[in-house]
C-alpha atoms as a PDB file:
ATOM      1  CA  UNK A   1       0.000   0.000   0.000  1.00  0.00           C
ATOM      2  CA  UNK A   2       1.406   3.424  -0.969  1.00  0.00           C
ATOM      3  CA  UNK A   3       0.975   6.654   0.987  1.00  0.00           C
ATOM      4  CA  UNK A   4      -1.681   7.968  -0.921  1.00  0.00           C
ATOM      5  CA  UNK A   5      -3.757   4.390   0.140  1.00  0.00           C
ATOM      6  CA  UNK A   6      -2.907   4.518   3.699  1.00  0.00           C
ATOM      7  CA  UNK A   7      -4.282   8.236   3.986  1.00  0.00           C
ATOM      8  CA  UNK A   8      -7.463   7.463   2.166  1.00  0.00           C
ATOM      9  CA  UNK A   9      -9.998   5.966   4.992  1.00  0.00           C
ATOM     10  CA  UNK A  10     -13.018   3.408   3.438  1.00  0.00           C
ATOM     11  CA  UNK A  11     -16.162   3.793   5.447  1.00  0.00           C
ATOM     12  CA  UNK A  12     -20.241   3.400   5.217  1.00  0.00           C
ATOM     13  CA  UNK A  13     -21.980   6.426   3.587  1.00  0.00           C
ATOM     14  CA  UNK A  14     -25.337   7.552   2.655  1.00  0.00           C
ATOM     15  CA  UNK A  15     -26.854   7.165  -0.346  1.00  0.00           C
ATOM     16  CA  UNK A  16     -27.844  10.700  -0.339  1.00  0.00           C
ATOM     17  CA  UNK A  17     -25.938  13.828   0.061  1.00  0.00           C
ATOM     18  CA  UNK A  18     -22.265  14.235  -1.283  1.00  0.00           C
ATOM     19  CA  UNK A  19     -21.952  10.416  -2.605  1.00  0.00           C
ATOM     20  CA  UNK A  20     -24.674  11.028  -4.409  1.00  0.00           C
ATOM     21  CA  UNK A  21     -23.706  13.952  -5.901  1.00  0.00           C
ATOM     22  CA  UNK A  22     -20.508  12.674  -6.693  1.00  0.00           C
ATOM     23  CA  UNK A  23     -21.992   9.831  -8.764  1.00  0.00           C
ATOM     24  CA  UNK A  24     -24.035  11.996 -10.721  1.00  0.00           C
ATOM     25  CA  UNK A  25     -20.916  14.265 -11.270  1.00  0.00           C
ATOM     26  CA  UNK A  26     -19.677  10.622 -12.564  1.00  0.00           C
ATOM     27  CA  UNK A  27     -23.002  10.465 -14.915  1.00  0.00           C
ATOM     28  CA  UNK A  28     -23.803   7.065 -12.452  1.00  0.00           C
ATOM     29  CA  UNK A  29     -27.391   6.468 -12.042  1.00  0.00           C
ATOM     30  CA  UNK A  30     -29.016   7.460  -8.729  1.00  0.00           C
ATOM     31  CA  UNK A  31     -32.586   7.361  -9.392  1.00  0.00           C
ATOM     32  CA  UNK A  32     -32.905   4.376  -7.144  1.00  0.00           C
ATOM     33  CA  UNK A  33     -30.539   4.663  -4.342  1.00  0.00           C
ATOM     34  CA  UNK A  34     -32.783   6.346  -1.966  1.00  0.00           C
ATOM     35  CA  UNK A  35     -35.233   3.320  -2.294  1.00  0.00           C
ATOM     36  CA  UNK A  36     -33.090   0.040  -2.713  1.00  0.00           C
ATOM     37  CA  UNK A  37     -32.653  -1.734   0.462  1.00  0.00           C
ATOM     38  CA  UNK A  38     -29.944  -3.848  -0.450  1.00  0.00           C
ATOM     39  CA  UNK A  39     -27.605  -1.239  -1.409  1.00  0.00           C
ATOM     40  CA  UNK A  40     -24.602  -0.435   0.524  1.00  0.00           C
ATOM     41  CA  UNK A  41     -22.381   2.810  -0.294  1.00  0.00           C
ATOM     42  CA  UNK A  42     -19.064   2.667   0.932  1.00  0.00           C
ATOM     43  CA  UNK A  43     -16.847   6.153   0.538  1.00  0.00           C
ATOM     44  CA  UNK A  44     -13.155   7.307   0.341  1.00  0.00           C
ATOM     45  CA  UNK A  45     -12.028   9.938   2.363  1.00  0.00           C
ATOM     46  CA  UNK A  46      -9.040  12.077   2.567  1.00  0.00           C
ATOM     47  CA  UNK A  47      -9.388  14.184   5.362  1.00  0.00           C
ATOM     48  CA  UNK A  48     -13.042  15.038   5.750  1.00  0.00           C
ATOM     49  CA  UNK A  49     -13.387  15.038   1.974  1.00  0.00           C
ATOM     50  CA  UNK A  50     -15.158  12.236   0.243  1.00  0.00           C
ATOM     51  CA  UNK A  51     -13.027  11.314  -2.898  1.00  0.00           C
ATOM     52  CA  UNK A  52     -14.336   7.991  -4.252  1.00  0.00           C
ATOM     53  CA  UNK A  53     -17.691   5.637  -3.768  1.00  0.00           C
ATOM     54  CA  UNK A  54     -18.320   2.322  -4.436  1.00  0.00           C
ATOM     55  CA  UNK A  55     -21.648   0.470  -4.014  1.00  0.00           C
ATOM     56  CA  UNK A  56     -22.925  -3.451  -3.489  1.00  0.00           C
ATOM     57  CA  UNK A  57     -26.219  -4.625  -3.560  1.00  0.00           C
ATOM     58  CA  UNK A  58     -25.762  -8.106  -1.654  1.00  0.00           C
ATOM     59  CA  UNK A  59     -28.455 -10.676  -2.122  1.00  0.00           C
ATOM     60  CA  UNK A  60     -27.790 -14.613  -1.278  1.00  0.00           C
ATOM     61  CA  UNK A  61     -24.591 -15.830  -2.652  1.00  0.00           C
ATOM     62  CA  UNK A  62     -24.373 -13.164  -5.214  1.00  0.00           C
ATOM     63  CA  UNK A  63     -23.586  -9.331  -5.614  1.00  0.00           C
ATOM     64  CA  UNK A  64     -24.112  -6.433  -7.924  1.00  0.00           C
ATOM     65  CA  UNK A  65     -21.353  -4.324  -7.491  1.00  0.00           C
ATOM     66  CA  UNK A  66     -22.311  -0.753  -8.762  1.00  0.00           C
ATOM     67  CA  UNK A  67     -21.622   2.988  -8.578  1.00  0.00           C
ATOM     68  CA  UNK A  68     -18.004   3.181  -8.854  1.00  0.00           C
ATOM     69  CA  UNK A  69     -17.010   6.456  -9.030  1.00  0.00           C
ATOM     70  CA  UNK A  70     -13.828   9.003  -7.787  1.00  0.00           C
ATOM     71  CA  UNK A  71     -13.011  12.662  -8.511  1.00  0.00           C
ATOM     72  CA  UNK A  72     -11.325  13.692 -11.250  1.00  0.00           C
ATOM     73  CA  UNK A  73      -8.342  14.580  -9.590  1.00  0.00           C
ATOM     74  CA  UNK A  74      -7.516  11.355  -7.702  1.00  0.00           C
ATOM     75  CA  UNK A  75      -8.311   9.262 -11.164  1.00  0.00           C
ATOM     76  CA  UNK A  76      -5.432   7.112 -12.100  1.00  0.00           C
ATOM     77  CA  UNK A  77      -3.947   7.451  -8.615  1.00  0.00           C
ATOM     78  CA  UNK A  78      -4.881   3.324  -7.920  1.00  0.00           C
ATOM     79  CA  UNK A  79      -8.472   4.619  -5.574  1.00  0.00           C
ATOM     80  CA  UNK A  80     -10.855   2.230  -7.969  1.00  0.00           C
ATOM     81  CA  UNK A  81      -9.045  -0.783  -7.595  1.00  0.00           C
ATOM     82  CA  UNK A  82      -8.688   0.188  -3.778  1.00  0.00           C
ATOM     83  CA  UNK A  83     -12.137   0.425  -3.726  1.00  0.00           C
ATOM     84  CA  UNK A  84     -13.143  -2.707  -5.646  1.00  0.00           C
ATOM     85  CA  UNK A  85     -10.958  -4.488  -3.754  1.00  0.00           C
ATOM     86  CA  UNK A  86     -12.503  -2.635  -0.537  1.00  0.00           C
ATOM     87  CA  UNK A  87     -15.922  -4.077  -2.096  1.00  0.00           C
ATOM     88  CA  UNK A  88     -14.643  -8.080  -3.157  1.00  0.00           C
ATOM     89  CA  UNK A  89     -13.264  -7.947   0.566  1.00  0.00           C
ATOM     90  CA  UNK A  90     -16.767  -6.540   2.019  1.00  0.00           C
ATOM     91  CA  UNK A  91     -18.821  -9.342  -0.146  1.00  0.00           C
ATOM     92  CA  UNK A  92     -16.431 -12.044   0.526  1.00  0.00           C
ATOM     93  CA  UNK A  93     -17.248 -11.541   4.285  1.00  0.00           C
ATOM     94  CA  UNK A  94     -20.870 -11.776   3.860  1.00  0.00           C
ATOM     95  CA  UNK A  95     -20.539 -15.251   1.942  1.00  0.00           C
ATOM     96  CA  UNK A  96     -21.218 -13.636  -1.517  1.00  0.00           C
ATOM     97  CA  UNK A  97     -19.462 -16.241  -4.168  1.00  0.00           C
ATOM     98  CA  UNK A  98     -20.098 -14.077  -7.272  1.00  0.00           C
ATOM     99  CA  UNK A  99     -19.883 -10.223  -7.816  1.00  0.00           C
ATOM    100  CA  UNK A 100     -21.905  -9.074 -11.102  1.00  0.00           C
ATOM    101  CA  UNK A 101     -21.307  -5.739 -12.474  1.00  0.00           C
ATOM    102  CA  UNK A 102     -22.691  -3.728 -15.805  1.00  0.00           C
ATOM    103  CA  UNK A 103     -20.839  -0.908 -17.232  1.00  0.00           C
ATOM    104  CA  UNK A 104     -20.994   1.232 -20.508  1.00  0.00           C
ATOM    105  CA  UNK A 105     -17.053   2.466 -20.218  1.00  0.00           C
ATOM    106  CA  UNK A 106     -14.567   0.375 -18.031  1.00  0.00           C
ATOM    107  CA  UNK A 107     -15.063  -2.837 -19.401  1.00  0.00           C
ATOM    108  CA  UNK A 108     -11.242  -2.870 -19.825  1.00  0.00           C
ATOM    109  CA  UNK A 109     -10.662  -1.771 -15.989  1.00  0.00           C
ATOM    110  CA  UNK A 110     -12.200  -4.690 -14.337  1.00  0.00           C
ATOM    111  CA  UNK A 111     -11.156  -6.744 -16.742  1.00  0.00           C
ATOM    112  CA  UNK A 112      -7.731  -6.441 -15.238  1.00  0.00           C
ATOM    113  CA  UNK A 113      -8.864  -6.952 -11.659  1.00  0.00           C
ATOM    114  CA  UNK A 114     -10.184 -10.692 -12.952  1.00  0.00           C
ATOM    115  CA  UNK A 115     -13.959  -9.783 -14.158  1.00  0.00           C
ATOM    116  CA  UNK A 116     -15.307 -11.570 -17.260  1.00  0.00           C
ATOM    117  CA  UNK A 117     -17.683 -10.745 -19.626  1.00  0.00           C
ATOM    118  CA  UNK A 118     -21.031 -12.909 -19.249  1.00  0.00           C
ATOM    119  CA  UNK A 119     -24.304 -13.260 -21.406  1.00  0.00           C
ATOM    120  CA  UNK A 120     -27.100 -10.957 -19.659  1.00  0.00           C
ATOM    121  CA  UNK A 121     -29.278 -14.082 -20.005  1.00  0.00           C
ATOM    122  CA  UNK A 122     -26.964 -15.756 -17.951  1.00  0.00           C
ATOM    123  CA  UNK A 123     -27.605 -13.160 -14.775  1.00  0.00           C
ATOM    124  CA  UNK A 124     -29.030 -14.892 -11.599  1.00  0.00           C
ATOM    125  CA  UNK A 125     -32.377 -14.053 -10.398  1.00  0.00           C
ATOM    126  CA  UNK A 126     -31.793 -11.185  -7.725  1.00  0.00           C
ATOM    127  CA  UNK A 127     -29.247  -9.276 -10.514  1.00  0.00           C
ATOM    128  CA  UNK A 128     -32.034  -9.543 -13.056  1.00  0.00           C
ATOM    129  CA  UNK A 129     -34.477  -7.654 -10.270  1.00  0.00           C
ATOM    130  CA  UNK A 130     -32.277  -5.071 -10.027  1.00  0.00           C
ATOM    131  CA  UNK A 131     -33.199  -1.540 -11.118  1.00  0.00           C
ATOM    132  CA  UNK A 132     -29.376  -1.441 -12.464  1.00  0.00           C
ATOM    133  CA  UNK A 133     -29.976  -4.117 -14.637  1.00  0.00           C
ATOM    134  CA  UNK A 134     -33.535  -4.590 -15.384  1.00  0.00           C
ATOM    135  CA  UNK A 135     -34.037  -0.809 -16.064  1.00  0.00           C
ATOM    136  CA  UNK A 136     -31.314   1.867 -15.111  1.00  0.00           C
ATOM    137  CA  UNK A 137     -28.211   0.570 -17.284  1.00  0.00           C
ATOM    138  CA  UNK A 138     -28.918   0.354 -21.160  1.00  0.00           C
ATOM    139  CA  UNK A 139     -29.147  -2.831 -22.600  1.00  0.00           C
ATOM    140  CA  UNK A 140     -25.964  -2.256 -24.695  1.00  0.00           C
ATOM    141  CA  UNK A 141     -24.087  -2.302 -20.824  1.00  0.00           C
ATOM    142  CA  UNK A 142     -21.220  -4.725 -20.390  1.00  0.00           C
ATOM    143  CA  UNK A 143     -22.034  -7.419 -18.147  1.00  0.00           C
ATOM    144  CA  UNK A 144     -19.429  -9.045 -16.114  1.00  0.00           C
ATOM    145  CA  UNK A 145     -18.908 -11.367 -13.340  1.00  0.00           C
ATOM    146  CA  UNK A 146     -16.174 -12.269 -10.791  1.00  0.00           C
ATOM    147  CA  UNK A 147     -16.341 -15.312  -8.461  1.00  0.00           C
ATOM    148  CA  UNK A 148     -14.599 -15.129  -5.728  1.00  0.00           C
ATOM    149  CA  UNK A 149     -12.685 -17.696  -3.743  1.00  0.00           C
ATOM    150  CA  UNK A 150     -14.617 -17.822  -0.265  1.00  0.00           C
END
């Protein structure tokens, strides 16, 4: 872990206020986060400042991992991948064997952090429920999966 990691502090945040500002900054869809029950926000904060998001909608024995998102000024610095990884470590803990994910423009980024691309009619029940995937993300969204080892 480099500097910049060890001063950045991962905690629980709310799905309303400055996380979800920042995601719509990000052009991330928030029209549900207010009502879905499963979702968990997790921010990163230097200082008092919140500087990156990351969200997971746990259901049983699977994940949607959504709302990735970090200011333009700490891009490239290595925050996503600490906050995926912040994320496969969360769902790991809860028993979740598979994280899902759907995105229109870093396909290539978690492809290097060991997601694959998967047929959308291959999604599990509680992914297809999702507002992310059943109405929120366009159908022309990347849909990937990562199992992990639990």
């Amino acid at each position: 872990m480099n500097d910049r990691e060890q001063a950045t502090g991962i905690r629980p945040v709310s799905a309303s206020g400055e996380a979800a500002a920042l995601l719509d900054k990000c052009g991330l869809p928030v029209a549900d986060l207010q009502s879905c029950e499963s979702l968990r926000l997790f921010g990163a904060f230097e200082g008092t400042s919140l500087v990156g998001v990351i969200g997971l909608e746990l259901f049983h024995g699977v994940a949607l991992l959504r709302s990735l998102a970090v200011v333009p000024e700490r891009r490239n610095s290595g925050l996503g991948k600490t906050l995926v990884v912040f994320a496969e470590k969360h769902a790991a803990s809860q028993a979740i064997e598979a994280i899902y994910l759907l995105t229109t423009t870093a396909a290539p980024f978690f492809v290097t952090r060991g997601y694959t691309v998967a047929a959308r009619q291959e999604a599990p029940g509680p992914i297809r429920a999702t507002a992310q995937f059943s109405s929120l993300c366009p159908a022309s969204s990347t849909f990937m999966v990562k199992r992990l080892d639990t």
